[in-house]
PDB file of N, CA and C in Angstrom:
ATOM      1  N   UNK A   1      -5.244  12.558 -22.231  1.00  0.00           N
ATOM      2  CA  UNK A   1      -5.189  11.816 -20.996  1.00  0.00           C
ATOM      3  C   UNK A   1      -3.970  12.283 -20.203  1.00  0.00           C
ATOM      4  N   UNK A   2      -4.073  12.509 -18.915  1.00  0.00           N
ATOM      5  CA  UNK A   2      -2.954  12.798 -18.607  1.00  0.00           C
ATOM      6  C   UNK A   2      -2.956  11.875 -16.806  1.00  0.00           C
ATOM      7  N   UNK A   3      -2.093  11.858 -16.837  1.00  0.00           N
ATOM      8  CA  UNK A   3      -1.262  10.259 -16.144  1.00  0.00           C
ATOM      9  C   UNK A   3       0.070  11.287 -14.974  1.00  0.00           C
ATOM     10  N   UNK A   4      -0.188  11.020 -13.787  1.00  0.00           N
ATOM     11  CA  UNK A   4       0.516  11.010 -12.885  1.00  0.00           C
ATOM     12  C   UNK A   4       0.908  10.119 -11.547  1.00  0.00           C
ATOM     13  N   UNK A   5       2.358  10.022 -11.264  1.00  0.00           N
ATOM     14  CA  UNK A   5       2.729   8.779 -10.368  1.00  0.00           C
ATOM     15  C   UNK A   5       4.153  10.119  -9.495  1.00  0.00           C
ATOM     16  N   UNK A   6       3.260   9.873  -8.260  1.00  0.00           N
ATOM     17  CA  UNK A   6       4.332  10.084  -7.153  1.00  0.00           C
ATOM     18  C   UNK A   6       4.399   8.920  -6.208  1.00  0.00           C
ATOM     19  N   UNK A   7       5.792   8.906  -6.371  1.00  0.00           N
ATOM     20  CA  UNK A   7       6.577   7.538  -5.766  1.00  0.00           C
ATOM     21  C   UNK A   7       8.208   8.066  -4.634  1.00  0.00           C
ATOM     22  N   UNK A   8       7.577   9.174  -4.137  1.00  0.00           N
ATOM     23  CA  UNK A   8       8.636   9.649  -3.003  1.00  0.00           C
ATOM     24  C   UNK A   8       7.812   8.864  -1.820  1.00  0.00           C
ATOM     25  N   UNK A   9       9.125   8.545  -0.900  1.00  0.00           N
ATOM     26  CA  UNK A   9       9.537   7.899   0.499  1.00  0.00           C
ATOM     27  C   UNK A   9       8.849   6.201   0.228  1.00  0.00           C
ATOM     28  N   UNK A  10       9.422   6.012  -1.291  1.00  0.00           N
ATOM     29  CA  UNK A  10       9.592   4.376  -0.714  1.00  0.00           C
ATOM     30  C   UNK A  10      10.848   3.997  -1.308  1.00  0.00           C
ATOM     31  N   UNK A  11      10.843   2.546  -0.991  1.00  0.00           N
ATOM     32  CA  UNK A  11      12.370   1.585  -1.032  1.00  0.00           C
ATOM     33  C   UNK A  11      12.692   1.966  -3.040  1.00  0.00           C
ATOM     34  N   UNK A  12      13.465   2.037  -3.008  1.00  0.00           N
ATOM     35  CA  UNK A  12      14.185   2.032  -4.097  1.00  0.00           C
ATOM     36  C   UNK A  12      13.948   0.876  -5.464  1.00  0.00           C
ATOM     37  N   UNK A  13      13.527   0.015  -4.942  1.00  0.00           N
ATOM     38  CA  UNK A  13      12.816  -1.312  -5.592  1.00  0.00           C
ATOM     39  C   UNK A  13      11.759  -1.142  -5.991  1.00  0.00           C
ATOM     40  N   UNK A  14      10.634  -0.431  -5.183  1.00  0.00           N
ATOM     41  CA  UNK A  14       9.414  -0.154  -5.861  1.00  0.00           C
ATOM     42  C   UNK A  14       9.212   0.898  -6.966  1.00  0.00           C
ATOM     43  N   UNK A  15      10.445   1.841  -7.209  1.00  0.00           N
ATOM     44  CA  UNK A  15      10.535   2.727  -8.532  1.00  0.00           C
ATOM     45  C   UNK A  15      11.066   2.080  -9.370  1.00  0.00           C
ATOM     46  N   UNK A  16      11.790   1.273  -9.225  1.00  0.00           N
ATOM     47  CA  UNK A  16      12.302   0.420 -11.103  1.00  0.00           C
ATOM     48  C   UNK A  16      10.966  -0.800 -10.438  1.00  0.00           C
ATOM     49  N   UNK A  17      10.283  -1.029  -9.856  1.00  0.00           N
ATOM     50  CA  UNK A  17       9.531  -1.594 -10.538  1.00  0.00           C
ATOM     51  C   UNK A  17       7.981  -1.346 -11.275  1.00  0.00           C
ATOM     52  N   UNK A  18       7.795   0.000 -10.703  1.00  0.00           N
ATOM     53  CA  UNK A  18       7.024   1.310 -11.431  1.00  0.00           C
ATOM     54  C   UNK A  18       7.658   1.398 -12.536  1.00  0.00           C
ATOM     55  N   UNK A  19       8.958   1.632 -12.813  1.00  0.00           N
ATOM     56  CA  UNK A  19       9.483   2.264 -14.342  1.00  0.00           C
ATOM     57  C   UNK A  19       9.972   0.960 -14.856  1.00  0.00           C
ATOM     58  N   UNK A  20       9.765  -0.016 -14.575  1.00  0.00           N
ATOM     59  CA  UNK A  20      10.734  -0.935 -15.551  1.00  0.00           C
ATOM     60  C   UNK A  20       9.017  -2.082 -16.597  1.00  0.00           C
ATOM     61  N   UNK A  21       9.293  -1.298 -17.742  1.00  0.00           N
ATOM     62  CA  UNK A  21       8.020  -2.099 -18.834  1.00  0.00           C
ATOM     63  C   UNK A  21       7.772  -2.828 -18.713  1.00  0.00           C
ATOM     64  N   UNK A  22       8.343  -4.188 -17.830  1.00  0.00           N
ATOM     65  CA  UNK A  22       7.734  -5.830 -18.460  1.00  0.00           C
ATOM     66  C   UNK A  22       7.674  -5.704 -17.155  1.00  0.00           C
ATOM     67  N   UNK A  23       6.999  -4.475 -16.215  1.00  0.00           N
ATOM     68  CA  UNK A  23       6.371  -5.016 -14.683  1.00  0.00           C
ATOM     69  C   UNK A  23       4.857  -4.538 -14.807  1.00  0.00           C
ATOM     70  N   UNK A  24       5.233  -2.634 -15.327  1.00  0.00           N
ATOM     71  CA  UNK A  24       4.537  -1.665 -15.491  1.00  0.00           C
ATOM     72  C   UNK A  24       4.333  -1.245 -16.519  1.00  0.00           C
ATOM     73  N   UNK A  25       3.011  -1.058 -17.160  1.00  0.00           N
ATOM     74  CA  UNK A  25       3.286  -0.896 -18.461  1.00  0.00           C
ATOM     75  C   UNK A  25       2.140   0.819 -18.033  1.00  0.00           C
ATOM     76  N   UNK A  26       3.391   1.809 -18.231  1.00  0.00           N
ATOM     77  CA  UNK A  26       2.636   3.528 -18.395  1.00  0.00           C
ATOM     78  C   UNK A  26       3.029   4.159 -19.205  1.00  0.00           C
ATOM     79  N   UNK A  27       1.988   4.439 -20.988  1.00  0.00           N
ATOM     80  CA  UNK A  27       2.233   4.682 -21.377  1.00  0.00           C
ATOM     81  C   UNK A  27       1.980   6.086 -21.794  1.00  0.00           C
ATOM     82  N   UNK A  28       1.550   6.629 -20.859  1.00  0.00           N
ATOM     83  CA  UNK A  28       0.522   8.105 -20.811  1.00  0.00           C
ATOM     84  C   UNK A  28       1.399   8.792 -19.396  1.00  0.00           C
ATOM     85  N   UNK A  29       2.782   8.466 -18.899  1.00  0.00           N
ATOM     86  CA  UNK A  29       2.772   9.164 -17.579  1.00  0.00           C
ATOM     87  C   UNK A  29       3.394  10.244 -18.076  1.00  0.00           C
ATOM     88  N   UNK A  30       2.774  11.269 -17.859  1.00  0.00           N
ATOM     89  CA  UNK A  30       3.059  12.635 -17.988  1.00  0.00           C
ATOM     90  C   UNK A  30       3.599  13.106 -16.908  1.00  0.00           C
ATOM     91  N   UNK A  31       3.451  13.153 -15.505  1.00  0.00           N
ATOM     92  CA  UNK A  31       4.748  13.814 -14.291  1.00  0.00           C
ATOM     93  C   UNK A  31       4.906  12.642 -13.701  1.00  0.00           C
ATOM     94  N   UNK A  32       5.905  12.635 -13.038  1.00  0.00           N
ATOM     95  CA  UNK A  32       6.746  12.155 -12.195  1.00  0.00           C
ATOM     96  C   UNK A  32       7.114  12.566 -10.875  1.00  0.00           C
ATOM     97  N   UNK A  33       7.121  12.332  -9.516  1.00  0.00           N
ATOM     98  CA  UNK A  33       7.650  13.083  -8.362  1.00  0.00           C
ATOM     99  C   UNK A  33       7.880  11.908  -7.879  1.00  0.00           C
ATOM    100  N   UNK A  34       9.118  12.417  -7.631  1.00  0.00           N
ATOM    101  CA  UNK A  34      10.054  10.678  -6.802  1.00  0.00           C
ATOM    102  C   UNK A  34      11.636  11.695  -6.226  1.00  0.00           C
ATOM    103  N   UNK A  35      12.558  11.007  -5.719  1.00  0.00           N
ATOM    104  CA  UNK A  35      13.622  11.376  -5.167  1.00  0.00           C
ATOM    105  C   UNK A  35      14.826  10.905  -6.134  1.00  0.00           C
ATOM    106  N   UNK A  36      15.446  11.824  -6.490  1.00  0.00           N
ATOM    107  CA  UNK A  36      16.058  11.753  -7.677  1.00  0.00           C
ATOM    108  C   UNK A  36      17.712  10.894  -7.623  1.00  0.00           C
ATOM    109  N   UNK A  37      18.207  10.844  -6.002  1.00  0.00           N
ATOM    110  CA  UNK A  37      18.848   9.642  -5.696  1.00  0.00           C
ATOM    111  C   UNK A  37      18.293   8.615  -5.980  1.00  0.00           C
ATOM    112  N   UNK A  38      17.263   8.054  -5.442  1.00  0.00           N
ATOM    113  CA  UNK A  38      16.369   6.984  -5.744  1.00  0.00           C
ATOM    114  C   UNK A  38      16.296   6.638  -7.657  1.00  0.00           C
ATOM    115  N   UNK A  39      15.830   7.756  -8.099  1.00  0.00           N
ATOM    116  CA  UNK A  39      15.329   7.250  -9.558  1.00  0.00           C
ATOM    117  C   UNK A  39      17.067   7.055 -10.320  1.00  0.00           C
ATOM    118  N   UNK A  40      18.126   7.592  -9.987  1.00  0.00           N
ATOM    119  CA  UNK A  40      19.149   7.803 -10.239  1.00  0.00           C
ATOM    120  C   UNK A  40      19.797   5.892 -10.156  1.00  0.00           C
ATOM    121  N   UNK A  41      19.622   5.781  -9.032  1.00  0.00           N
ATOM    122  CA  UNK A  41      19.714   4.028  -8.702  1.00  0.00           C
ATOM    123  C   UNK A  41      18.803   3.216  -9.385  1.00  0.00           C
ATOM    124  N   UNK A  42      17.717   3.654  -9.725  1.00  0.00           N
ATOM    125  CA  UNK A  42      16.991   2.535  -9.477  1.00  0.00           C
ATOM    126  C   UNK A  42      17.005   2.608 -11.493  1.00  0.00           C
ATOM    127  N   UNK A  43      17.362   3.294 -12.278  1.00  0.00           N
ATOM    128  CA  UNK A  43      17.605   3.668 -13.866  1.00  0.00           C
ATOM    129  C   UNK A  43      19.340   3.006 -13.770  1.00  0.00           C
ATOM    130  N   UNK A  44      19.890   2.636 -12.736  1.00  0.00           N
ATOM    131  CA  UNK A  44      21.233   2.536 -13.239  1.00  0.00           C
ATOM    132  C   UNK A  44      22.294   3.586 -13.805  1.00  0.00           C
ATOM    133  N   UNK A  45      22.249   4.933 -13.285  1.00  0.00           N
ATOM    134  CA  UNK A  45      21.969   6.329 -13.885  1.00  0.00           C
ATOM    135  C   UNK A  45      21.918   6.480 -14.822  1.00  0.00           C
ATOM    136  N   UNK A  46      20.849   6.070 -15.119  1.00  0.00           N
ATOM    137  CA  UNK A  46      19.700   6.461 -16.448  1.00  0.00           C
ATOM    138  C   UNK A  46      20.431   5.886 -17.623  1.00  0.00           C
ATOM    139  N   UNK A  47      20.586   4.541 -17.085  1.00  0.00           N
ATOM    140  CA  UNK A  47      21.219   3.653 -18.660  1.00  0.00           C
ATOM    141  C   UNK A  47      20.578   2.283 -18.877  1.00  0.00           C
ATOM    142  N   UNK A  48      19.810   2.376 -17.707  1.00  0.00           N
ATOM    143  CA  UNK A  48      18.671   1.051 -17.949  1.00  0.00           C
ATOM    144  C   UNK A  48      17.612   1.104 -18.777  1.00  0.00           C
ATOM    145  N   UNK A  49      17.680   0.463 -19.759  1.00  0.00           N
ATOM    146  CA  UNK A  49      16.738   0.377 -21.164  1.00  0.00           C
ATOM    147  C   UNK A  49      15.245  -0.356 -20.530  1.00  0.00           C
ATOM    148  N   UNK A  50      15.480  -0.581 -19.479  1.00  0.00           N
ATOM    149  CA  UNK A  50      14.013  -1.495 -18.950  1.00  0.00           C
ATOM    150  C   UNK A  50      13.064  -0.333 -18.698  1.00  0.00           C
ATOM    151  N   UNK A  51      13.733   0.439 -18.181  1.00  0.00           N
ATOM    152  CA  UNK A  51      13.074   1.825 -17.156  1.00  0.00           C
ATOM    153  C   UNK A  51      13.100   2.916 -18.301  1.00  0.00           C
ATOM    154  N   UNK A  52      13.773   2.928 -19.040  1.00  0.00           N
ATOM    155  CA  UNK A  52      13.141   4.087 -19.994  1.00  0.00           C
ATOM    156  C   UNK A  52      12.327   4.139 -21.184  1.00  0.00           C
ATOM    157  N   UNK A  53      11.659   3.451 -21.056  1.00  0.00           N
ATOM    158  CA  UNK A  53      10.260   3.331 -21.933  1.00  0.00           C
ATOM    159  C   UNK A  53       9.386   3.931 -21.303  1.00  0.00           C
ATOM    160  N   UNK A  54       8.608   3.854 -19.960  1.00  0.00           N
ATOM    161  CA  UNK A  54       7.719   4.612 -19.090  1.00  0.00           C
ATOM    162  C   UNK A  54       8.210   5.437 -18.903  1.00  0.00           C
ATOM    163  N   UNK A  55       9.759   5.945 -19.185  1.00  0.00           N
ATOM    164  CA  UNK A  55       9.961   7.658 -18.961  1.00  0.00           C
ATOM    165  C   UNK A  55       9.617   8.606 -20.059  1.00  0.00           C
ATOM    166  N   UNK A  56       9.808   8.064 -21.113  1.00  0.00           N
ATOM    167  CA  UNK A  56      10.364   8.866 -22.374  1.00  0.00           C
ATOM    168  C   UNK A  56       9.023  10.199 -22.701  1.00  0.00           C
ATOM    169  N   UNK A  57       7.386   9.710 -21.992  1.00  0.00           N
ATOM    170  CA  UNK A  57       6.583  10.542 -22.402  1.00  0.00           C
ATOM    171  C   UNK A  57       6.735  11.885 -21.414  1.00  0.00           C
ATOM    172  N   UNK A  58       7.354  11.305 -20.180  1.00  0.00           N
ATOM    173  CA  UNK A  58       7.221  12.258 -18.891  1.00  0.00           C
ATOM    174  C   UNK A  58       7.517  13.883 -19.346  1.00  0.00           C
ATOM    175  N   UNK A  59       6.212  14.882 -19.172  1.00  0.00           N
ATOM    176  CA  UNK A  59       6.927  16.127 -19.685  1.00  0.00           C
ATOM    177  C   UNK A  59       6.997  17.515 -18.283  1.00  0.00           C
ATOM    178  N   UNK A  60       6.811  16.473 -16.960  1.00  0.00           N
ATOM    179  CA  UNK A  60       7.219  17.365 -15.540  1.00  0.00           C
ATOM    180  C   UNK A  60       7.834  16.423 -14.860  1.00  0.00           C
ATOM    181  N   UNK A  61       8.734  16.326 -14.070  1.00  0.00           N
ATOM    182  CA  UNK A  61       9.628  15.762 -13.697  1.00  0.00           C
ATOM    183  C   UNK A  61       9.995  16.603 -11.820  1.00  0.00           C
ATOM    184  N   UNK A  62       9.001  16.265 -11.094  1.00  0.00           N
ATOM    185  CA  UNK A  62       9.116  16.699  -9.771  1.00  0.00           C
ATOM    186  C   UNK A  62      10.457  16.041  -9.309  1.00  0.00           C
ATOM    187  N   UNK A  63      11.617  16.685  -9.454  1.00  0.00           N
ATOM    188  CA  UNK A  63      12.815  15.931  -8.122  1.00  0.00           C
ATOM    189  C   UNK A  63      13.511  17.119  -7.135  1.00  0.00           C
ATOM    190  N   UNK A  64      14.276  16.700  -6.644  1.00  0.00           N
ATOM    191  CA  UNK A  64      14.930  18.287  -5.338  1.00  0.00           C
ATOM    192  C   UNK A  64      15.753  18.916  -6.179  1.00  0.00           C
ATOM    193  N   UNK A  65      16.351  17.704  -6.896  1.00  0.00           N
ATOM    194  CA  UNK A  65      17.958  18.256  -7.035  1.00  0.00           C
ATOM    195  C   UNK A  65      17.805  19.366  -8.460  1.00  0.00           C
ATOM    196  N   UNK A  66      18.951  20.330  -8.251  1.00  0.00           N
ATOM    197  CA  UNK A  66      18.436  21.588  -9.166  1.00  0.00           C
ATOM    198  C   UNK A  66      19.328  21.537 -10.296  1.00  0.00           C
ATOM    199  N   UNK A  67      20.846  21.110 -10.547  1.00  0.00           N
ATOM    200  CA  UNK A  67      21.496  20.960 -11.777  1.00  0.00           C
ATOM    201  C   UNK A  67      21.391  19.621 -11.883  1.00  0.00           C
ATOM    202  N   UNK A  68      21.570  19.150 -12.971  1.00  0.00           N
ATOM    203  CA  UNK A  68      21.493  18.135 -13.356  1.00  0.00           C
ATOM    204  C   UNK A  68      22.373  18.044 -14.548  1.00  0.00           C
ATOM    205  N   UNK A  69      23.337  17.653 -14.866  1.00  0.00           N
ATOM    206  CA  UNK A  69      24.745  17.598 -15.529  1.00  0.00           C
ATOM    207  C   UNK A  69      24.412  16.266 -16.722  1.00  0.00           C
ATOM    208  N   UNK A  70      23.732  15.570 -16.331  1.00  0.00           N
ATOM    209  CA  UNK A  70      23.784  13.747 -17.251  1.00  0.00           C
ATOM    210  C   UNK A  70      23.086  14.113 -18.355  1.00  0.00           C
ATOM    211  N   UNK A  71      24.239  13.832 -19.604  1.00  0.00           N
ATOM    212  CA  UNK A  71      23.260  13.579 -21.212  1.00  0.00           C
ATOM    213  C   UNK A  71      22.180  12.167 -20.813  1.00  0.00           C
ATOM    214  N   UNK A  72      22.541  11.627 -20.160  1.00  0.00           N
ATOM    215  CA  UNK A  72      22.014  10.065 -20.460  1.00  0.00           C
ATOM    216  C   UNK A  72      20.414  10.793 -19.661  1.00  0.00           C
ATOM    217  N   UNK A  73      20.472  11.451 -18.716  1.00  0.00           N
ATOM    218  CA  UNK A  73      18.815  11.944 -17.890  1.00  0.00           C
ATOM    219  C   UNK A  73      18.440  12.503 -19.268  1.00  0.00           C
ATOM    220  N   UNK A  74      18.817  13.283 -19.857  1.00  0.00           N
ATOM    221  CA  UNK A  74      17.806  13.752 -21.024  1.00  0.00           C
ATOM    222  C   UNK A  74      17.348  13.329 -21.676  1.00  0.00           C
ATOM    223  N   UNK A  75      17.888  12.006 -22.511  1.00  0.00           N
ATOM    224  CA  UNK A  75      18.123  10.672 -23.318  1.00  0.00           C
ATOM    225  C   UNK A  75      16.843   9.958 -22.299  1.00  0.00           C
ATOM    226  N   UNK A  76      16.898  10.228 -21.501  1.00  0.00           N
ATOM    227  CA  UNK A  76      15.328   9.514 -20.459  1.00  0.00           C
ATOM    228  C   UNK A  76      14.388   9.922 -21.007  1.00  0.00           C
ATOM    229  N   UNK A  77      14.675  11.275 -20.681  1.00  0.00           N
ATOM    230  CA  UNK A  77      13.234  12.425 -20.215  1.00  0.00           C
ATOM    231  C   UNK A  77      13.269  13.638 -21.325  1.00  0.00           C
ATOM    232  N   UNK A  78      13.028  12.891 -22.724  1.00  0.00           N
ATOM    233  CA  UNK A  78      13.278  13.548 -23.871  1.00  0.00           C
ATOM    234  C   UNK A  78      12.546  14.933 -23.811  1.00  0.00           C
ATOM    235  N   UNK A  79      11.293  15.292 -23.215  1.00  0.00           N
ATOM    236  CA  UNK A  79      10.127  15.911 -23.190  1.00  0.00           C
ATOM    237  C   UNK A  79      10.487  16.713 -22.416  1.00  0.00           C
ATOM    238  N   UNK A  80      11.370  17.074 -21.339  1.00  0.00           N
ATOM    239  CA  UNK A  80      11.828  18.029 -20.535  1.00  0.00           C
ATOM    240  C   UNK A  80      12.570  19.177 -21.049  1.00  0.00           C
TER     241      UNK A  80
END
């Protein structure tokens, strides 16, 4: 099964409430395309335990930004 959610150009609220489990429950999302300020806020940079349960399967990860420096994003997005 494979499971995709693009969630670029909305409010910041509607991605943790896409990624946060006891709203959304996705347990098959395989990509992701969202704005990586946005997912950056809306994970708490990527230390919100609510929001990383629907990440952990993700194994494409559409965002702009090109380095990405955070142990804690990998600790998300184990599959990357």
């Amino acid at each position: 099964m494979y499971c995709s959610l693009n969630i670029l150009d909305v409010h910041v609220d509607y991605i943790e409430q896409f990624l946060n489990d006891t709203k959304t429950c996705l347990p098959c999302l395989n990509e992701l395309t969202v704005d990586y300020n946005q997912l950056q806020i809306a994970t708490e940079n990527f230390t919100k335990d609510r929001t990383r349960f629907n990440c952990k399967n993700v194994e494409k990860l559409n965002i702009k930004q090109k380095n990405i420096e955070l142990e804690d994003f990998y600790t998300y997005f184990p599959l990357l």
